[in-house]
C-alpha atoms as a PDB file:
ATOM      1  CA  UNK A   1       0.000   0.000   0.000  1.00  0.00           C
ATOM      2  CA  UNK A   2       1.380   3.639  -0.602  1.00  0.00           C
ATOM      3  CA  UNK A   3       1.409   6.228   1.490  1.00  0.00           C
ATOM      4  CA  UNK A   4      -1.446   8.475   0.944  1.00  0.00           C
ATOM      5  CA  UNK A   5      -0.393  11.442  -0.642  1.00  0.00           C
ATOM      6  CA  UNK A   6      -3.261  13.463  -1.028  1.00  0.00           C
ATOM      7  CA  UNK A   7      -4.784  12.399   2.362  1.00  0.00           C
ATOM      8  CA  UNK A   8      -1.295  14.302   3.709  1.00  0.00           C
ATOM      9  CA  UNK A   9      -1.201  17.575   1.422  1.00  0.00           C
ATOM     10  CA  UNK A  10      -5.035  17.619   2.933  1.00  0.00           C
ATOM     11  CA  UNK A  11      -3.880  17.147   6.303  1.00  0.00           C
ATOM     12  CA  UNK A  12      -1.469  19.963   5.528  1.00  0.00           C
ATOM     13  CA  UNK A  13      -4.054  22.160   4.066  1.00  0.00           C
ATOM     14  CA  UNK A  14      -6.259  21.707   7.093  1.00  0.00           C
ATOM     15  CA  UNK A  15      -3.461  22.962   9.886  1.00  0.00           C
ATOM     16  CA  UNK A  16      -2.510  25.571   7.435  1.00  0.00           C
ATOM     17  CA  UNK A  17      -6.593  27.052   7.685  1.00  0.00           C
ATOM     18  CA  UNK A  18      -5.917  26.510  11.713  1.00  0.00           C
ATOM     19  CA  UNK A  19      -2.768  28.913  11.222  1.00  0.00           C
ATOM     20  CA  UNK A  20      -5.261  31.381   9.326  1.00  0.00           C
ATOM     21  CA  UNK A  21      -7.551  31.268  11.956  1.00  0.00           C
ATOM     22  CA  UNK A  22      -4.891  32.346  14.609  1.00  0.00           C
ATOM     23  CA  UNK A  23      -3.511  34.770  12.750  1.00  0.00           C
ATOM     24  CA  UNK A  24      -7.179  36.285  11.974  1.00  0.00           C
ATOM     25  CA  UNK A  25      -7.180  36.044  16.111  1.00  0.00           C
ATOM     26  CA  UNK A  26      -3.942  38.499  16.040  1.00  0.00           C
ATOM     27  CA  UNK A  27      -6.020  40.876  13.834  1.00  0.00           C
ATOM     28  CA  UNK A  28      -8.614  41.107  15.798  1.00  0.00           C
ATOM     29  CA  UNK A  29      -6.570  41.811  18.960  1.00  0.00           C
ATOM     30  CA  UNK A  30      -5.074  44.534  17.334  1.00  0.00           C
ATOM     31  CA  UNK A  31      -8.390  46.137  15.832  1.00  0.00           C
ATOM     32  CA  UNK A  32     -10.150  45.874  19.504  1.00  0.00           C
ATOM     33  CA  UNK A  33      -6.954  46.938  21.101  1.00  0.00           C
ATOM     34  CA  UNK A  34      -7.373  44.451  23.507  1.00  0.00           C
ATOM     35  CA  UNK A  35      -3.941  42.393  23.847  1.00  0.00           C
ATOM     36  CA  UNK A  36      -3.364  39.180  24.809  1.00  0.00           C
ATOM     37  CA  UNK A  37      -4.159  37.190  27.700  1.00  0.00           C
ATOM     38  CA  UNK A  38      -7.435  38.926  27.857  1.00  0.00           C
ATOM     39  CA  UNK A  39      -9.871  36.741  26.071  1.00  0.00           C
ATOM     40  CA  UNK A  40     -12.811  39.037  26.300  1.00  0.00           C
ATOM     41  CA  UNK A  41     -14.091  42.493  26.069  1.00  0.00           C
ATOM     42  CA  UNK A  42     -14.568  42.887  22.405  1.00  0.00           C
ATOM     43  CA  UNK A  43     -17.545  40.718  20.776  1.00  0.00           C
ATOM     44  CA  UNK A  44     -15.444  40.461  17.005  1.00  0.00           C
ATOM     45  CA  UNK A  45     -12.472  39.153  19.247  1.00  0.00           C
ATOM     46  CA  UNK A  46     -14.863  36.808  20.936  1.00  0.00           C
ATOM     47  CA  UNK A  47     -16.192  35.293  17.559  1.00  0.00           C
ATOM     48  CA  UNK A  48     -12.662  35.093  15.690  1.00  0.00           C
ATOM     49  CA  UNK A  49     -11.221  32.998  19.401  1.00  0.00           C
ATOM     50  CA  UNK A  50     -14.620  30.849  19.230  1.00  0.00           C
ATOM     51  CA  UNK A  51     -13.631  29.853  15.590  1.00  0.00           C
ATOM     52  CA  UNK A  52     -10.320  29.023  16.608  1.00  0.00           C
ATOM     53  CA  UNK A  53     -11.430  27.530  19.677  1.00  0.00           C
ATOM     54  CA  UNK A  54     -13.720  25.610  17.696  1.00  0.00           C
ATOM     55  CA  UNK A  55     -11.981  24.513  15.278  1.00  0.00           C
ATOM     56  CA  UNK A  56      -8.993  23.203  17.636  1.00  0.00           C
ATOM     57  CA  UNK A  57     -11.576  21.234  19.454  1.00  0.00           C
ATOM     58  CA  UNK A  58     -12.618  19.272  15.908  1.00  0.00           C
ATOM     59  CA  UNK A  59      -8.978  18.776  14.505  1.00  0.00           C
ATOM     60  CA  UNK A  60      -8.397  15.956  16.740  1.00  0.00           C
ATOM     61  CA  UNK A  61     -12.061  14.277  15.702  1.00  0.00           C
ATOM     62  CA  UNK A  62     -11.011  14.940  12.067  1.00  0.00           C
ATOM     63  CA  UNK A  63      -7.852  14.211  11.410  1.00  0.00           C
ATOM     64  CA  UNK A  64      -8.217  10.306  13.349  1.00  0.00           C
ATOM     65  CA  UNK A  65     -10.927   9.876  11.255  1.00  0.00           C
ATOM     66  CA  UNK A  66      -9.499  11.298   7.829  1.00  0.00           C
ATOM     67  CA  UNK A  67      -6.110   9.032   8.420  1.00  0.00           C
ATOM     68  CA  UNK A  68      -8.092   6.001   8.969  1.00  0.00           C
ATOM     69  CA  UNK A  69     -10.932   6.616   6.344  1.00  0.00           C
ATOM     70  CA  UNK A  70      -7.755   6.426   4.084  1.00  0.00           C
ATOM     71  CA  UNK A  71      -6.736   3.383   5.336  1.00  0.00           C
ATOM     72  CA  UNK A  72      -9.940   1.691   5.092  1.00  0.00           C
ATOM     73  CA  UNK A  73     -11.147   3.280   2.230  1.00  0.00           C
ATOM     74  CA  UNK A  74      -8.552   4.948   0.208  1.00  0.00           C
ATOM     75  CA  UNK A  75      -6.673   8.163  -0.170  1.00  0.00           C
ATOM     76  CA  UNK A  76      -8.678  10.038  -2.610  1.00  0.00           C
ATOM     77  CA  UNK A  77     -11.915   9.808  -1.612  1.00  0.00           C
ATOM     78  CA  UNK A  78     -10.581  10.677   2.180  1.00  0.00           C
ATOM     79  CA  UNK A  79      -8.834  13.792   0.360  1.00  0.00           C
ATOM     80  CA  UNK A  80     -12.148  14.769  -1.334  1.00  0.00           C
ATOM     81  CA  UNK A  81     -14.194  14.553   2.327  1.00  0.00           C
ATOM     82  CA  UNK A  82     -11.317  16.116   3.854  1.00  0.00           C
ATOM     83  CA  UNK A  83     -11.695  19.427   1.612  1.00  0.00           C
ATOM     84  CA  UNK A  84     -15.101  19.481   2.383  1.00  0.00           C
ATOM     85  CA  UNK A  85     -14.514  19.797   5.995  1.00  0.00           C
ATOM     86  CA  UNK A  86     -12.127  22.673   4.943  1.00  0.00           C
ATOM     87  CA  UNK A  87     -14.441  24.434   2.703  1.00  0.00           C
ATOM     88  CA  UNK A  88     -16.597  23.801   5.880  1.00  0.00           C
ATOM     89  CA  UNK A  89     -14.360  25.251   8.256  1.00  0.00           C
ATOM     90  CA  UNK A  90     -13.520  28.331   6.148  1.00  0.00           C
ATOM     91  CA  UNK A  91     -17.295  29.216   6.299  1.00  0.00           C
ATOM     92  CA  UNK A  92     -17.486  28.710   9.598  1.00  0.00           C
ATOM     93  CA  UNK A  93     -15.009  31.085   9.897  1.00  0.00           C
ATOM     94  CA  UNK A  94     -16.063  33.517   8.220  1.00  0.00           C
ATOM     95  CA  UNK A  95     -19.491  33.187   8.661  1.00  0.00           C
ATOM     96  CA  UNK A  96     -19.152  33.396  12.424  1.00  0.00           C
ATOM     97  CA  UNK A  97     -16.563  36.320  12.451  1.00  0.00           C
ATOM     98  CA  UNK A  98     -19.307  38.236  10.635  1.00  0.00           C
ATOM     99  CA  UNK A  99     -22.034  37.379  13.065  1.00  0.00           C
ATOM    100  CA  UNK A 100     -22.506  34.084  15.490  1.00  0.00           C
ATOM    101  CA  UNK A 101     -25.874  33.591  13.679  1.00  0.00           C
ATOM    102  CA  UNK A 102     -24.085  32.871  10.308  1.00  0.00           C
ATOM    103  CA  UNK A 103     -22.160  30.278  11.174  1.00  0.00           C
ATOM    104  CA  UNK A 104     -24.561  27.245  10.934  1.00  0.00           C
ATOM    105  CA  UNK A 105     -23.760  26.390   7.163  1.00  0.00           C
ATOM    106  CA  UNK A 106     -19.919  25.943   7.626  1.00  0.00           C
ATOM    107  CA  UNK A 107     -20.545  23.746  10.468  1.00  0.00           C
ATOM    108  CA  UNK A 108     -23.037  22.043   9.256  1.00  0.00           C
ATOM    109  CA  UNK A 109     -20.469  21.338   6.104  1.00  0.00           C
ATOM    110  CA  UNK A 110     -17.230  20.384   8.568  1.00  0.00           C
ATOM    111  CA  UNK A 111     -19.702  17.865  11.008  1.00  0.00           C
ATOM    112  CA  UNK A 112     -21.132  15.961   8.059  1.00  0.00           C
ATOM    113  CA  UNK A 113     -17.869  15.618   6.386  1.00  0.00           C
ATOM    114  CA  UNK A 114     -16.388  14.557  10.063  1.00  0.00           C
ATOM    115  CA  UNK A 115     -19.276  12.194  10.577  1.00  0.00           C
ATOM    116  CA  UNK A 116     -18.622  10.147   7.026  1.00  0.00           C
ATOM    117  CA  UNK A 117     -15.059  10.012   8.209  1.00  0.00           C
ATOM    118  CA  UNK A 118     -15.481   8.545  11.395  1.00  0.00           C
ATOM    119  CA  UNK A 119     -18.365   6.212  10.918  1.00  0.00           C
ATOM    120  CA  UNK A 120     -17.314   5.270   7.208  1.00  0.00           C
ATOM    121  CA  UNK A 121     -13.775   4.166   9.408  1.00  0.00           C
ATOM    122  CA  UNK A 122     -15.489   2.593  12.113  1.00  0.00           C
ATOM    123  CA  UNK A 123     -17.946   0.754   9.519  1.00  0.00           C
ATOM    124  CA  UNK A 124     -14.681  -0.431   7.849  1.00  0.00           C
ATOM    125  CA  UNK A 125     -12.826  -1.446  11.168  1.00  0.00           C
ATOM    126  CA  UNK A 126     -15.283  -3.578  12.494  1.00  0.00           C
ATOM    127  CA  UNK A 127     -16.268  -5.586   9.337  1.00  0.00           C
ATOM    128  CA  UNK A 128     -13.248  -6.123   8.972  1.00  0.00           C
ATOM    129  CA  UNK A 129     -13.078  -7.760  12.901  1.00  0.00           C
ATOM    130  CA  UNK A 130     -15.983  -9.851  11.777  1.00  0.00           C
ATOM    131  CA  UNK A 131     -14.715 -10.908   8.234  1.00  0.00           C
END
């Protein structure tokens, strides 16, 4: 089997959007004037950390899943559900910066793509226990 190229450059991909995100943070510390560790005070500062927040709390779910979807399934089509969860993630982001009622579609996007990840690995796994 070779190593799954694409599933890796989308791996990469998705940690370089989680890069955008905290620099976005930075931006929005220095348009509220409100510098680090303060977390608060400024409701555009509060959105942009949320999406970071957010999205650090679903990289773990996502990229388990994405590496074993490619195991079980194959690279490309884990590359192809792993740009929709970063398509998903980038509206999230900028949905939510805009206002915390736009965000719905972009994470509606990254948690379907997460949940055919994980449960198209876990479907894999255990037939494969019971073949």
């Amino acid at each position: 089997m070779s190593f799954p190229n694409a599933t890796a450059i989308v791996t990469l991909l998705a940690l370089l959007a989680y890069v955008w995100m905290g620099v976005r943070v930075g931006g929005a510390r220095r348009t509220s004037g409100i510098a680090a560790p303060a977390m608060s005070g400024d409701p555009m500062l509060e959105r942009y950390l949320r999406v970071q927040g957010n999205t650090l709390e679903w990289l773990p779910i996502f990229l388990g899943s994405l590496w074993l979807f490619a195991h079980y399934w194959g690279d490309l089509p884990a590359a192809v559900l792993g740009l929709v969860w970063i398509v998903g993630r980038i509206l999230y982001a900028v949905g939510y910066s805009a206002a915390a009622d736009k965000r719905e579609l972009g994470f509606m996007v990254q948690m379907v793509a997460t949940a055919v990840l994980l449960f198209g690995a876990l479907g894999k796994a255990v037939l494969s226990l019971l073949a």
